[in-house]
N, C-alpha and C. Protein backbone atom coordinates (compact mmCIF):
# COMPACT_ATOMS: atom_id res chain seq x y z
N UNK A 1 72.71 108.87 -68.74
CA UNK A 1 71.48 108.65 -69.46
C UNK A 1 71.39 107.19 -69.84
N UNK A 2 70.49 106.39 -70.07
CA UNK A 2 70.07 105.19 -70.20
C UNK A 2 69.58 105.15 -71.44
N UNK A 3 69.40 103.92 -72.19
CA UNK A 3 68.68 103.16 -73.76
C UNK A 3 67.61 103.70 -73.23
N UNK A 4 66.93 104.21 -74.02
CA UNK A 4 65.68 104.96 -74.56
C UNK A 4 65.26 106.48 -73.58
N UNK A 5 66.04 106.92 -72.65
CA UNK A 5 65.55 108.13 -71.79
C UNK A 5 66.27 109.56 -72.86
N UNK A 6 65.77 110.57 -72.42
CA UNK A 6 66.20 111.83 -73.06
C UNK A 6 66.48 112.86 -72.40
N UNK A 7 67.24 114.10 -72.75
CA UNK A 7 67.59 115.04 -72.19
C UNK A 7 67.20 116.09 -73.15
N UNK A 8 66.94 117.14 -72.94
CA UNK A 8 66.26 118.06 -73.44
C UNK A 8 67.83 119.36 -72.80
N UNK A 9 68.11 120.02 -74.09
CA UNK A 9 68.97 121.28 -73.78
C UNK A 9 68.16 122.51 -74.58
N UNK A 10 69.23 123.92 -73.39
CA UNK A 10 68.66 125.11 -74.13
C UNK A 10 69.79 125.47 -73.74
N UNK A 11 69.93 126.67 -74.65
CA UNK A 11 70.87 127.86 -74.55
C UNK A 11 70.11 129.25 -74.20
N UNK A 12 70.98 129.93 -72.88
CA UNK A 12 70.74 130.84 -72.40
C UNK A 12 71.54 132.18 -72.79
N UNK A 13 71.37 133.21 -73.21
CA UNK A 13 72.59 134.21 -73.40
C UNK A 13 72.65 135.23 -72.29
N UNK A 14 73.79 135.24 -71.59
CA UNK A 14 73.54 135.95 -70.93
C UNK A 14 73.96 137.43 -71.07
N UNK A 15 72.98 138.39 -70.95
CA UNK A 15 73.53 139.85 -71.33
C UNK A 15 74.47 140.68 -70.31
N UNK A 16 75.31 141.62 -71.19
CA UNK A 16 76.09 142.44 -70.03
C UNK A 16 75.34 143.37 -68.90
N UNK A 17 73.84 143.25 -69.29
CA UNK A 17 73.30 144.06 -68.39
C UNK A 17 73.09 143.47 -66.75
N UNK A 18 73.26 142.02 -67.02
CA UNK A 18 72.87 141.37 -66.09
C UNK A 18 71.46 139.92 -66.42
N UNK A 19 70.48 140.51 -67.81
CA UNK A 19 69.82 140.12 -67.72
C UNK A 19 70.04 138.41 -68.55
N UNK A 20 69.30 137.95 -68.38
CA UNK A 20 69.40 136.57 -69.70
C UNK A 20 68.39 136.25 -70.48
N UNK A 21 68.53 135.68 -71.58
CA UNK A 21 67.87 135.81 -73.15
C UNK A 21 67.90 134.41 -73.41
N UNK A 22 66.72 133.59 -73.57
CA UNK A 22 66.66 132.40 -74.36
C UNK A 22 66.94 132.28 -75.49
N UNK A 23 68.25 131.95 -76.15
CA UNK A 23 67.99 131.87 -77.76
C UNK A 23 68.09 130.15 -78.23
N UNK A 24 66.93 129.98 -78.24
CA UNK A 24 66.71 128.44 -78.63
C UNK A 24 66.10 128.43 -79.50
N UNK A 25 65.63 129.70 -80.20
CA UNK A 25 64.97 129.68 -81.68
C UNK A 25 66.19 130.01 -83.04
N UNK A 26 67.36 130.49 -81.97
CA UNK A 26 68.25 130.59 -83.27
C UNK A 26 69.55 129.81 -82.60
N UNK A 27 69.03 128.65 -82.07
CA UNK A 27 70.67 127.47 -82.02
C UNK A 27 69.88 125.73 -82.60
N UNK A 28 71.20 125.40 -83.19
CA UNK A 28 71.11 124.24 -83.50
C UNK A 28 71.59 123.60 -82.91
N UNK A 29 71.35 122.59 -82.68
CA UNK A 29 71.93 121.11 -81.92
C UNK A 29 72.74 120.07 -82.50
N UNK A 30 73.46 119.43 -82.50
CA UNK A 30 74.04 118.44 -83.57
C UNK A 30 74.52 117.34 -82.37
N UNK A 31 74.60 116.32 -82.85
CA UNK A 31 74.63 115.18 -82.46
C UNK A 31 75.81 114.51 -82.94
N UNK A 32 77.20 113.97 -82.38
CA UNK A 32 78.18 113.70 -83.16
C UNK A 32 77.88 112.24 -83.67
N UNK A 33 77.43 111.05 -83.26
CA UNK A 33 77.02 109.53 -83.48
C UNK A 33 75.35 109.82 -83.61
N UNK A 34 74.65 109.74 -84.61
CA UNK A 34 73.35 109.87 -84.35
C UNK A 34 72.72 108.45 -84.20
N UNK A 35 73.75 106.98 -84.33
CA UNK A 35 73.54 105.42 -84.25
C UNK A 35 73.39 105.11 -82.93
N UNK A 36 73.92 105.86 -82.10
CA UNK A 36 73.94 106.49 -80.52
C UNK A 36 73.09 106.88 -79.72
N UNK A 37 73.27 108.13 -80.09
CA UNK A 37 71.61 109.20 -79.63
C UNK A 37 71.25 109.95 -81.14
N UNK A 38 69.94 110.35 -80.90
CA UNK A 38 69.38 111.01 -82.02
C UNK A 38 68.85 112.29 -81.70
N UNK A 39 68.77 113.55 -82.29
CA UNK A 39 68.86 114.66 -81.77
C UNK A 39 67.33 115.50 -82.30
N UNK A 40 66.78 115.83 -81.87
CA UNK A 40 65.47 116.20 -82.75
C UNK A 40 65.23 117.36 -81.98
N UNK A 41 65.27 118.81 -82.63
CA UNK A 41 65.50 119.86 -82.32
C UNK A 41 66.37 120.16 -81.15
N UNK A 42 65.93 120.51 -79.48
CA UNK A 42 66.16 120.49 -78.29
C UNK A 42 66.61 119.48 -77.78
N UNK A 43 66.21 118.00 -78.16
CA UNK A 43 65.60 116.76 -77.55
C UNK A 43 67.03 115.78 -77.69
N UNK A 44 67.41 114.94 -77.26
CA UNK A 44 68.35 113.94 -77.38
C UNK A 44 67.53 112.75 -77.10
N UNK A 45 67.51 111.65 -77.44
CA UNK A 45 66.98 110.50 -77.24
C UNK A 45 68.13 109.59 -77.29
N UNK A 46 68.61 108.37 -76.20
CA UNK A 46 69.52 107.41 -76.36
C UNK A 46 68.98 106.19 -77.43
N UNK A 47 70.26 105.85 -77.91
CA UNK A 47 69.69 105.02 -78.73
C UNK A 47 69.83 103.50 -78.16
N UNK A 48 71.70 103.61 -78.41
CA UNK A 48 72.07 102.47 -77.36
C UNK A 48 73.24 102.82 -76.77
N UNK A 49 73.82 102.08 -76.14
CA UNK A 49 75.65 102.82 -74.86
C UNK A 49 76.13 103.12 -76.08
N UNK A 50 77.04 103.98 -75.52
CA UNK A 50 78.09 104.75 -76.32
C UNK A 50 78.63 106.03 -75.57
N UNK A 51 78.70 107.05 -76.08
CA UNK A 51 79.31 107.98 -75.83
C UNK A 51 78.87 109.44 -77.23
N UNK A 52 78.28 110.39 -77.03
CA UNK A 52 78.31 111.15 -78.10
C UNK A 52 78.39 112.83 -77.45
N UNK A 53 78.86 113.42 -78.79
CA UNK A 53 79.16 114.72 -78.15
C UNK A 53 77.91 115.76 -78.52
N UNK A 54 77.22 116.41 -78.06
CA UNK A 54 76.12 117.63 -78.45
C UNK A 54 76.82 119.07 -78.92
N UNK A 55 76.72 119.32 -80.08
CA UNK A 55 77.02 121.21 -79.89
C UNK A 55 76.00 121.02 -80.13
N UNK A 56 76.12 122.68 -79.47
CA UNK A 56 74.72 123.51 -79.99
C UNK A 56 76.04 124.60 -80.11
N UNK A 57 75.11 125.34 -81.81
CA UNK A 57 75.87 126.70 -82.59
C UNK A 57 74.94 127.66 -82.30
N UNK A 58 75.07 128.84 -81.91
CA UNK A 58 74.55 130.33 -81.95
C UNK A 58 75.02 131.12 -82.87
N UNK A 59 74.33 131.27 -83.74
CA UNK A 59 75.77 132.19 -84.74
C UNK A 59 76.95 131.28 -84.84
N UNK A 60 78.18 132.56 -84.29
CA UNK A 60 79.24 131.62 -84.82
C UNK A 60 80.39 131.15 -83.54
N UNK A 61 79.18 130.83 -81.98
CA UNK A 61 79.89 130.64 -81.08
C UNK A 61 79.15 129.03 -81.13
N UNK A 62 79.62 128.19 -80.89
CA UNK A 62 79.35 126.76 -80.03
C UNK A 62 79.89 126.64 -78.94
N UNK A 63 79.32 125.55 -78.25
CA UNK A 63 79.82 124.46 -76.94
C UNK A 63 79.46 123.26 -77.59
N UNK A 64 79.89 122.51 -76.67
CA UNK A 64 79.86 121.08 -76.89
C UNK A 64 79.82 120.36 -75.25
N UNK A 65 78.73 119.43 -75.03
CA UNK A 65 78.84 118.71 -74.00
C UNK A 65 78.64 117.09 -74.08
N UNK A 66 79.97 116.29 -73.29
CA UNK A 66 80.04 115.16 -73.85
C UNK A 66 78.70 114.70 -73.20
N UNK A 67 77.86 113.60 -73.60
CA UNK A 67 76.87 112.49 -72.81
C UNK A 67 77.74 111.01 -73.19
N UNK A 68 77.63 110.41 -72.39
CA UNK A 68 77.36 109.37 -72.44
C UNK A 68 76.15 108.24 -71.77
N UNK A 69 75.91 107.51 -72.82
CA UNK A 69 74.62 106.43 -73.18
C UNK A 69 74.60 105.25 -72.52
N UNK A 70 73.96 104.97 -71.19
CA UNK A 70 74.23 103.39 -70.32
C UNK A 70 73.19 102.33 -70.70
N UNK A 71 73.28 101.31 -70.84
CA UNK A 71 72.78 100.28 -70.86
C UNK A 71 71.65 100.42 -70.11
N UNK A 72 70.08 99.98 -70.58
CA UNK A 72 69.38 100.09 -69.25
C UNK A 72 69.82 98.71 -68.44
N UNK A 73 69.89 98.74 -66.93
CA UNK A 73 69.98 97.62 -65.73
C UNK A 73 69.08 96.63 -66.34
N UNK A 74 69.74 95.57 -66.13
CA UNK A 74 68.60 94.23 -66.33
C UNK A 74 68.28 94.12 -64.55
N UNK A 75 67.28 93.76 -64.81
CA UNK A 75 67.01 93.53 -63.04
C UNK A 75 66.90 91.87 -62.37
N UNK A 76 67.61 92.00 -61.28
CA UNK A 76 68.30 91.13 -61.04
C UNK A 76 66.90 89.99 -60.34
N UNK A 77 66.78 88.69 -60.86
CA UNK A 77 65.72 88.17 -60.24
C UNK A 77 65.86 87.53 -58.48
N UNK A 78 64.81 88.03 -58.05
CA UNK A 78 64.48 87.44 -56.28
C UNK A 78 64.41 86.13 -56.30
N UNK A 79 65.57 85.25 -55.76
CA UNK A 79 65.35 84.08 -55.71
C UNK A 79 64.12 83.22 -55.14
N UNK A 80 63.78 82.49 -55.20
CA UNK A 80 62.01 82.17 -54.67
C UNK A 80 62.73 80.99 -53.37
N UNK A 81 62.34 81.40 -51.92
CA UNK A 81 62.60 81.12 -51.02
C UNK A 81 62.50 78.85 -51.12
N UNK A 82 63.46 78.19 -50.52
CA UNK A 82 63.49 76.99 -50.74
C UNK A 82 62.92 76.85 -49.42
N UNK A 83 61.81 75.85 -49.55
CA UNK A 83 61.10 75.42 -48.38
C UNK A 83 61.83 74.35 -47.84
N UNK A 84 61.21 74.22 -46.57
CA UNK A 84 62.15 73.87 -45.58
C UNK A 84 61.73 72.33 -45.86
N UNK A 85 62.47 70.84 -45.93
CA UNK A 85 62.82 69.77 -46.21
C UNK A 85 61.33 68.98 -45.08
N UNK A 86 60.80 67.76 -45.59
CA UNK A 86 59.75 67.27 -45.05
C UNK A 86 60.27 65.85 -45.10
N UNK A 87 60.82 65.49 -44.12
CA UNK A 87 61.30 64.07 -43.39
C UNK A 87 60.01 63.07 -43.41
N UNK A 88 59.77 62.22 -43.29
CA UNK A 88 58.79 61.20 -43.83
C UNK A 88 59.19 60.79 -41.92
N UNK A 89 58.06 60.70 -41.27
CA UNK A 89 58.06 60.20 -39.59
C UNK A 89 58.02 58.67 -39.37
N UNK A 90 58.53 58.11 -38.35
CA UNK A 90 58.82 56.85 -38.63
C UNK A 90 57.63 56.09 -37.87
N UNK A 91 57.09 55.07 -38.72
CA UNK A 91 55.56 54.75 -38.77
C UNK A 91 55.56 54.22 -37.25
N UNK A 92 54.93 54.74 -36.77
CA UNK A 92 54.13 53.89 -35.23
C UNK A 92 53.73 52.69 -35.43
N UNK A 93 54.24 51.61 -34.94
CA UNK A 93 53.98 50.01 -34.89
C UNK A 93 52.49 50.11 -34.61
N UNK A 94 52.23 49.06 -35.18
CA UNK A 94 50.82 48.62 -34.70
C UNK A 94 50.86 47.43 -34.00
N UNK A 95 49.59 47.72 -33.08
CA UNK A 95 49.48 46.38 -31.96
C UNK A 95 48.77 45.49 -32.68
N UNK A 96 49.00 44.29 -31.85
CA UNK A 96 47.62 43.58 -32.65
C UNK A 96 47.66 42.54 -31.13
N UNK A 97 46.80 42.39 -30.93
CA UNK A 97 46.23 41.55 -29.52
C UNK A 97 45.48 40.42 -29.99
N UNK A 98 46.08 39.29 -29.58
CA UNK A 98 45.85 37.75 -29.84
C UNK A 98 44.59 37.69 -28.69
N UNK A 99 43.70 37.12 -28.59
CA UNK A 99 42.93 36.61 -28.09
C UNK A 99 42.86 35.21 -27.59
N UNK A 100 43.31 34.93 -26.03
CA UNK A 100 43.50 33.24 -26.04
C UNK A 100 42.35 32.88 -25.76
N UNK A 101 41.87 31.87 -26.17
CA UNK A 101 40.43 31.36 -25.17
C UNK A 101 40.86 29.85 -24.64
């Protein structure tokens, strides 16, 4: 994840029947560095690099998944092409014609 992008989590339960159950109305999220990322319900937002850990609690089971926070890329500038060198041509003599009379 990069300075300022987000990740969005949910928790799924899955039942013994086979079936699965969204419970994202009864888990919390926590954010271990919130100077890091900041956690706003579902949502993670980077703050700046680092490293932080997410639980999310259901009752009285958690997980935890590490993220870590990258720098956004500075982008690297296109050098601007150097034109090709302009030699100064070497002046053509001039005539000059005497006139005898």
């Amino acid at each position: 994840m990069t300075v300022g992008g987000t990740q969005t989590f949910q928790l799924v339960e899955n039942l013994s029947n086979g079936a699965s159950q969204d419970q994202m109305t009864h888990t919390t999220f926590t954010v271990s560095d919130p100077t890091i990322a900041k956690m706003q319900g579902n949502k993670l937002t980077a703050i700046k690099p680092g490293t932080v850990s997410v639980t999310a609690t259901y009752g009285s089971t958690s997980d935890t998944a590490t993220i870590t926070e990258n720098a956004v890329p500075i982008p690297t500038p296109t050098p601007e092409p150097i034109p090709e060198p302009v030699y100064p041509t070497e002046p053509t003599p001039s005539r000059s014609y005497a006139h005898r009379q």
